[in-house]
PDB file of N, CA and C in Angstrom:
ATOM      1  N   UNK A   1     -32.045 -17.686  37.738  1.00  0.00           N
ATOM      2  CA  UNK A   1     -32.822 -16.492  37.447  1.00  0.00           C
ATOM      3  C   UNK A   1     -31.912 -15.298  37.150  1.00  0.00           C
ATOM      4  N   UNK A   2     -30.870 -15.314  38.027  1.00  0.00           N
ATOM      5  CA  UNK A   2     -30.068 -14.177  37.832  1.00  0.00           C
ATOM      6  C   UNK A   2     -29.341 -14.359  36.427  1.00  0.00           C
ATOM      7  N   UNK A   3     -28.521 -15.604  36.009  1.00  0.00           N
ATOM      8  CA  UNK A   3     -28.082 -15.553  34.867  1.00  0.00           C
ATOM      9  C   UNK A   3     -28.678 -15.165  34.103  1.00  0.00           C
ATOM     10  N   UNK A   4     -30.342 -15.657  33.909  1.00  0.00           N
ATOM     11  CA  UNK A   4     -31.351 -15.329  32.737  1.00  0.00           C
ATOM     12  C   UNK A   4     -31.028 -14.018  32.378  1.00  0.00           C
ATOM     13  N   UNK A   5     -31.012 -13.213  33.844  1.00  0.00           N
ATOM     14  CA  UNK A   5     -31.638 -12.038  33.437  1.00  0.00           C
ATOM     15  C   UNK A   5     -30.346 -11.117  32.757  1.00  0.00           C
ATOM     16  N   UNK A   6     -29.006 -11.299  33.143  1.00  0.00           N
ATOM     17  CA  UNK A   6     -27.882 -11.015  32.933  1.00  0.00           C
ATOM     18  C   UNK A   6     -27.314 -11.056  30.961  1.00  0.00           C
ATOM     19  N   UNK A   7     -27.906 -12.393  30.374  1.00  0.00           N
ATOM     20  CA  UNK A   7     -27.981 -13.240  29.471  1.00  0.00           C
ATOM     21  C   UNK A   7     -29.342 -12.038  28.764  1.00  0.00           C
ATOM     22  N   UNK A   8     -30.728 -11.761  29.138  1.00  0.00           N
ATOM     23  CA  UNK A   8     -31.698 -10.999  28.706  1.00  0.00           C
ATOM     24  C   UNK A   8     -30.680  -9.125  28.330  1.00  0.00           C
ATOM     25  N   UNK A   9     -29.983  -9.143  29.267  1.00  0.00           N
ATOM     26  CA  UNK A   9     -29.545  -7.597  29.337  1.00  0.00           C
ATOM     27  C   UNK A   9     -28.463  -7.501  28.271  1.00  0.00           C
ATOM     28  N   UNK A  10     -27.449  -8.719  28.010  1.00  0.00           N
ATOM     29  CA  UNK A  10     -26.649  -8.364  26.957  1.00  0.00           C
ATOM     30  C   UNK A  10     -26.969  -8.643  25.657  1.00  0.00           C
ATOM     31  N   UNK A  11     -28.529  -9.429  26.052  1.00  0.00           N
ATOM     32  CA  UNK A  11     -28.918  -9.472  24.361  1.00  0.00           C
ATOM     33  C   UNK A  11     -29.449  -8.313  24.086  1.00  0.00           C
ATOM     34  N   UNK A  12     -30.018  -7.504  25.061  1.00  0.00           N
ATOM     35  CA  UNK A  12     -30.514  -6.205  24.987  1.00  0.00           C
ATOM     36  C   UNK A  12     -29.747  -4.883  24.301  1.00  0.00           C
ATOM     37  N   UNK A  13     -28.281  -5.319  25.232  1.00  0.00           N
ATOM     38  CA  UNK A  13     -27.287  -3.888  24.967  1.00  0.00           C
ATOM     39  C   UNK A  13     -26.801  -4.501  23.456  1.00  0.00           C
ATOM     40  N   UNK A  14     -26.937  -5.589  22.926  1.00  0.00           N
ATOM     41  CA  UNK A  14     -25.727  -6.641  21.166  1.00  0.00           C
ATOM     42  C   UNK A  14     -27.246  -5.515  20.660  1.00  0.00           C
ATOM     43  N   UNK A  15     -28.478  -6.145  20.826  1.00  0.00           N
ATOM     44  CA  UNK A  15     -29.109  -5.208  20.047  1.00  0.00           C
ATOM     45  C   UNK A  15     -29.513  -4.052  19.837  1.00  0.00           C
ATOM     46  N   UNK A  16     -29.166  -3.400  20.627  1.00  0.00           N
ATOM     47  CA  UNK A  16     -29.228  -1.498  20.939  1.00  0.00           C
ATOM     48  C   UNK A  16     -27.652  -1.348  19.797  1.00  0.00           C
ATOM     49  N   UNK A  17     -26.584  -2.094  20.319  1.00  0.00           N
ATOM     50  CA  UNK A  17     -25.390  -1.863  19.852  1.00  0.00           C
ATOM     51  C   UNK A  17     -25.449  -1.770  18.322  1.00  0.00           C
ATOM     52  N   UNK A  18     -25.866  -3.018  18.070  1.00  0.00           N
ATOM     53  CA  UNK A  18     -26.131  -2.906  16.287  1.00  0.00           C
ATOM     54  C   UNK A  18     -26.889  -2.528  15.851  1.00  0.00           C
ATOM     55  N   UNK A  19     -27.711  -1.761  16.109  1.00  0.00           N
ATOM     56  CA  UNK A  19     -29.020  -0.898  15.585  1.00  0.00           C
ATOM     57  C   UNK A  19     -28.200   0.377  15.495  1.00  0.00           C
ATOM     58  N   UNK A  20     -27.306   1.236  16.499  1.00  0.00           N
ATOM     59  CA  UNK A  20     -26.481   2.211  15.923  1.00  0.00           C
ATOM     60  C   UNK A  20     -25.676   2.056  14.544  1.00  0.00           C
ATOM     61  N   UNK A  21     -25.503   0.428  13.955  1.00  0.00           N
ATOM     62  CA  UNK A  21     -24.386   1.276  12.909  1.00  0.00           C
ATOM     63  C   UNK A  21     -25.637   0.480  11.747  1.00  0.00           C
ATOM     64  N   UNK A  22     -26.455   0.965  11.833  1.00  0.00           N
ATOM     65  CA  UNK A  22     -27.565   1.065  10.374  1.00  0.00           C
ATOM     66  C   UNK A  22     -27.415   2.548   9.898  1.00  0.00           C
ATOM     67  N   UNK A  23     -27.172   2.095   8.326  1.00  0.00           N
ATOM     68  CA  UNK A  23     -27.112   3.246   7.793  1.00  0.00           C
ATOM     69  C   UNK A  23     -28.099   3.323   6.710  1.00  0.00           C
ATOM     70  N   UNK A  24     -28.597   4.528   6.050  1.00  0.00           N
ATOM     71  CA  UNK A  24     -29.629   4.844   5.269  1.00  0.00           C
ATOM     72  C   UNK A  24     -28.706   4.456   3.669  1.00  0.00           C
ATOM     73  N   UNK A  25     -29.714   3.604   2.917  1.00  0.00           N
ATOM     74  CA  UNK A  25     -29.280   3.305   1.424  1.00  0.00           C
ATOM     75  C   UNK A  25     -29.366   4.056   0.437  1.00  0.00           C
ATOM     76  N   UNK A  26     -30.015   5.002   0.623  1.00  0.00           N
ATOM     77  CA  UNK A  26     -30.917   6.169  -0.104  1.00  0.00           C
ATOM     78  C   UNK A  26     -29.859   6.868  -0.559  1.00  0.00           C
ATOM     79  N   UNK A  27     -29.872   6.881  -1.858  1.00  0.00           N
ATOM     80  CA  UNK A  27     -28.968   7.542  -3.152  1.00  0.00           C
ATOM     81  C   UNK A  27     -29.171   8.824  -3.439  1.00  0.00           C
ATOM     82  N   UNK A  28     -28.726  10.072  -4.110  1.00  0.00           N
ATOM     83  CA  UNK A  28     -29.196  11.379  -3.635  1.00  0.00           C
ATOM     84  C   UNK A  28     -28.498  11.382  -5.198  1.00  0.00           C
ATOM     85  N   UNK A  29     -29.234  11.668  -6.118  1.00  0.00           N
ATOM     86  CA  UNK A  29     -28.834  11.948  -7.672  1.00  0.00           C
ATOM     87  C   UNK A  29     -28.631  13.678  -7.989  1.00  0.00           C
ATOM     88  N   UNK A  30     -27.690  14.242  -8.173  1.00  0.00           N
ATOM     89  CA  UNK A  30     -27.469  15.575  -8.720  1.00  0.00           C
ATOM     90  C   UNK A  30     -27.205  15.773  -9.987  1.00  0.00           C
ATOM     91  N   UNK A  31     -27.726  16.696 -10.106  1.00  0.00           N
ATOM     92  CA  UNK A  31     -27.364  17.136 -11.645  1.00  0.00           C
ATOM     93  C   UNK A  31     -26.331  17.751 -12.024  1.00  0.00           C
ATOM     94  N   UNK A  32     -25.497  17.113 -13.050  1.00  0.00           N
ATOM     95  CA  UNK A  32     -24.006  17.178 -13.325  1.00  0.00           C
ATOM     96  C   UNK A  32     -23.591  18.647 -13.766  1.00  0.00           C
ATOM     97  N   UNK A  33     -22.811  19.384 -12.687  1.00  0.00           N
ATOM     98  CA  UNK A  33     -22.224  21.297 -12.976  1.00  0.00           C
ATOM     99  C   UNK A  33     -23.329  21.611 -12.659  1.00  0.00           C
ATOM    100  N   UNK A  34     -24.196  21.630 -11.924  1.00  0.00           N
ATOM    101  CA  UNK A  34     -24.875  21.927 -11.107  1.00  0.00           C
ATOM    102  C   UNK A  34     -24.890  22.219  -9.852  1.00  0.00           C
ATOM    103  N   UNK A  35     -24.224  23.164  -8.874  1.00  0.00           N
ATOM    104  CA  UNK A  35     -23.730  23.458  -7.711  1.00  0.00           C
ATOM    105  C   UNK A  35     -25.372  23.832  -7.077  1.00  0.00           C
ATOM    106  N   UNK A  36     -25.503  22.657  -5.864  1.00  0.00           N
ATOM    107  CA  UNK A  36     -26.919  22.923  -5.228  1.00  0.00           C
ATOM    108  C   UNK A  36     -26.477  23.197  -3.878  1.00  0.00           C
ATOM    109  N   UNK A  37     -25.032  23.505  -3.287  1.00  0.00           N
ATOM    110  CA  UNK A  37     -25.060  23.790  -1.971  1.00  0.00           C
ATOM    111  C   UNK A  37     -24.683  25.850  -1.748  1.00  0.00           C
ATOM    112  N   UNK A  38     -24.763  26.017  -0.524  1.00  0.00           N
ATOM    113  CA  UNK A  38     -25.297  27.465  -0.156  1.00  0.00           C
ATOM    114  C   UNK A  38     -24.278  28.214  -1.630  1.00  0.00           C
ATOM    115  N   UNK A  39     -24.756  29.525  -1.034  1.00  0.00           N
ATOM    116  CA  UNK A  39     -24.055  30.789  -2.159  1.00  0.00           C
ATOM    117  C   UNK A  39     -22.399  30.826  -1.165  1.00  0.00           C
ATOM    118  N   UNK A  40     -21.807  31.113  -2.285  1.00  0.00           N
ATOM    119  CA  UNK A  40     -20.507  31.906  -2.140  1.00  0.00           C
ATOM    120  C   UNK A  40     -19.842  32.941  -1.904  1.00  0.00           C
ATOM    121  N   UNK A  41     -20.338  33.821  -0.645  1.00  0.00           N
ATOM    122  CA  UNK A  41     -20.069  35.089  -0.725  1.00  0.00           C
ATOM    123  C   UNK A  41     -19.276  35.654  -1.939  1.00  0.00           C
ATOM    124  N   UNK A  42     -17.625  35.091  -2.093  1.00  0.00           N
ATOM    125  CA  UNK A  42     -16.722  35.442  -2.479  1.00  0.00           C
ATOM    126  C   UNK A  42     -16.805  35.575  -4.316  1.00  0.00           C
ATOM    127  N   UNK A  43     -18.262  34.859  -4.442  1.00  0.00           N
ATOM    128  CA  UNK A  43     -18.963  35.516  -6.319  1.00  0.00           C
ATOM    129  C   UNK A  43     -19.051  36.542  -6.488  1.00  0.00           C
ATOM    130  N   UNK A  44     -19.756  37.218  -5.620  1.00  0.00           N
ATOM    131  CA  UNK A  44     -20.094  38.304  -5.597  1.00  0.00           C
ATOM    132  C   UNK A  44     -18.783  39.895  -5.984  1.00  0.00           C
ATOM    133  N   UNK A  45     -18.009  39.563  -5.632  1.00  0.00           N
ATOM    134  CA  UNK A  45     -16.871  40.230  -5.355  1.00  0.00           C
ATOM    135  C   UNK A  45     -16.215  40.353  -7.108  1.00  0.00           C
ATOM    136  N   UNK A  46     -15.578  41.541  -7.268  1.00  0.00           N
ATOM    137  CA  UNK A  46     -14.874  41.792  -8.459  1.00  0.00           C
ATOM    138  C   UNK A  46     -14.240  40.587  -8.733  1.00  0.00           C
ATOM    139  N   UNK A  47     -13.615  40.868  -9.962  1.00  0.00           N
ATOM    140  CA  UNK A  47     -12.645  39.240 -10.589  1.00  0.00           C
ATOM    141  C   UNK A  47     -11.041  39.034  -9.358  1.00  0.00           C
ATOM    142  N   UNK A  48     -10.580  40.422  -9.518  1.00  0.00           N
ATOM    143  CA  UNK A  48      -9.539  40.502  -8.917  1.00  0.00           C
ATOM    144  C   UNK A  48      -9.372  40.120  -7.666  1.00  0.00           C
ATOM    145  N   UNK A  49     -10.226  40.748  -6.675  1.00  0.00           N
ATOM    146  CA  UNK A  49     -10.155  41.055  -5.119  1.00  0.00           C
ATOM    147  C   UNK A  49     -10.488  39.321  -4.969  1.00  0.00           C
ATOM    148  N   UNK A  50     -11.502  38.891  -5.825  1.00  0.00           N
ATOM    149  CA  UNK A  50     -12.219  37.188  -5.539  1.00  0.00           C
ATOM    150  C   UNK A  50     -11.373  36.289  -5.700  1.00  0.00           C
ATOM    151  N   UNK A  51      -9.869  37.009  -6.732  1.00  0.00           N
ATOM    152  CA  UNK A  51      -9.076  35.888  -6.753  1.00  0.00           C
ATOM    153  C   UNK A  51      -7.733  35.640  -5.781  1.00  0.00           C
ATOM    154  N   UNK A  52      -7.865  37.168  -5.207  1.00  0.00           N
ATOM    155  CA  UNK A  52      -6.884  37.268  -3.856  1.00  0.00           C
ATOM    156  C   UNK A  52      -7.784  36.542  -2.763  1.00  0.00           C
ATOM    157  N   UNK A  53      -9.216  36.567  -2.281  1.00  0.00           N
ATOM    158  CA  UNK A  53      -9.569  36.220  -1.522  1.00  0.00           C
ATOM    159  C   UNK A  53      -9.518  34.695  -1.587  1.00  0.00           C
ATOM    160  N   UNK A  54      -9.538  34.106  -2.915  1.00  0.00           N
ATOM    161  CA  UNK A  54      -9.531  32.419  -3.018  1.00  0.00           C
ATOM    162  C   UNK A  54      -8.133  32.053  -2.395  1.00  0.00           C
ATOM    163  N   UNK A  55      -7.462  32.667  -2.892  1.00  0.00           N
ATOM    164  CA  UNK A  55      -5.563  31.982  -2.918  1.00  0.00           C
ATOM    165  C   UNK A  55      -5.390  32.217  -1.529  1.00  0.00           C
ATOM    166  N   UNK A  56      -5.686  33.568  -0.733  1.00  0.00           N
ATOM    167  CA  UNK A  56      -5.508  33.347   0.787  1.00  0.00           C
ATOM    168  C   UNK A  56      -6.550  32.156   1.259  1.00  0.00           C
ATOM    169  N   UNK A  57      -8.335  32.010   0.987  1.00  0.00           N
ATOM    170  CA  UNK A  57      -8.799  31.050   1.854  1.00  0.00           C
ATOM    171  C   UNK A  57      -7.860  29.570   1.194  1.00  0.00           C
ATOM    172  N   UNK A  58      -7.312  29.238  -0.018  1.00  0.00           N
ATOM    173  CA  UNK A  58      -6.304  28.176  -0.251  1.00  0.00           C
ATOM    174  C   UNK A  58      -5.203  27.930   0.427  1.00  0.00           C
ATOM    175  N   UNK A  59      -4.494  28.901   0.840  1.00  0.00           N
ATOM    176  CA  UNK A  59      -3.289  28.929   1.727  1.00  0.00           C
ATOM    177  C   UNK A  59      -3.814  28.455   3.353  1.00  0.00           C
ATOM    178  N   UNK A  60      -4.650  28.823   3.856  1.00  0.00           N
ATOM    179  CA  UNK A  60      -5.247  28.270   5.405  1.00  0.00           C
ATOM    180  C   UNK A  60      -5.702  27.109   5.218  1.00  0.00           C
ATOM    181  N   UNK A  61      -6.168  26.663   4.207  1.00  0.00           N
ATOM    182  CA  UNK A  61      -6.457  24.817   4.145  1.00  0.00           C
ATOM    183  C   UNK A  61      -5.380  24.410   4.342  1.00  0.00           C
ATOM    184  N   UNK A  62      -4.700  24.764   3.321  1.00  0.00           N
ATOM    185  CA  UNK A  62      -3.209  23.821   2.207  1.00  0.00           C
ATOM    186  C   UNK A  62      -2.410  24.056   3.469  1.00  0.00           C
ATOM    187  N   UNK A  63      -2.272  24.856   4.067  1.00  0.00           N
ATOM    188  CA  UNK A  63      -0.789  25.030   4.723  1.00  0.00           C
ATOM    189  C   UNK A  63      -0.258  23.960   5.578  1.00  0.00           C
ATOM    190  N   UNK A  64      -0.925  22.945   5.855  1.00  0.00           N
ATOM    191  CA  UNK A  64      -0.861  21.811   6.777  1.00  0.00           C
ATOM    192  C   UNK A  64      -0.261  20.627   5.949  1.00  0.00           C
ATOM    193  N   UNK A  65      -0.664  20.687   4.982  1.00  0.00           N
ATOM    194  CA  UNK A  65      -0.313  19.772   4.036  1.00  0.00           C
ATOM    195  C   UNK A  65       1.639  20.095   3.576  1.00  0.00           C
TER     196      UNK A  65
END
């Protein structure tokens, strides 16, 4: 009885276990030069100041590299 139930519990936890790595198939089609994620503060901003502000937020990525 005890094995059964031991034998019942790890078929329990194999199938809890593999039910976490299901993943969704569902394809998400965008339209090409079409930017659909949030606004850019840094558009907003003159040509100049937007292009000092890019090259510094570039330098805090890059610098690790």
């Amino acid at each position: 009885m005890v094995k059964r139930t031991i034998t019942m519990a790890l078929a329990l936890v194999a199938v809890l276990g593999l039910a976490g790595c299901w993943e969704s198939t569902d394809v998400t089609v965008h339209e090409p030069g079409k930017y659909m994620g949030t606004k850019d503060p840094l558009l907003s901003q003159q040509a100049s100041s937007r292009t000092q502000s890019l090259r510094q937020r570039f330098q805090l990525v890059q610098a690790d590299r």
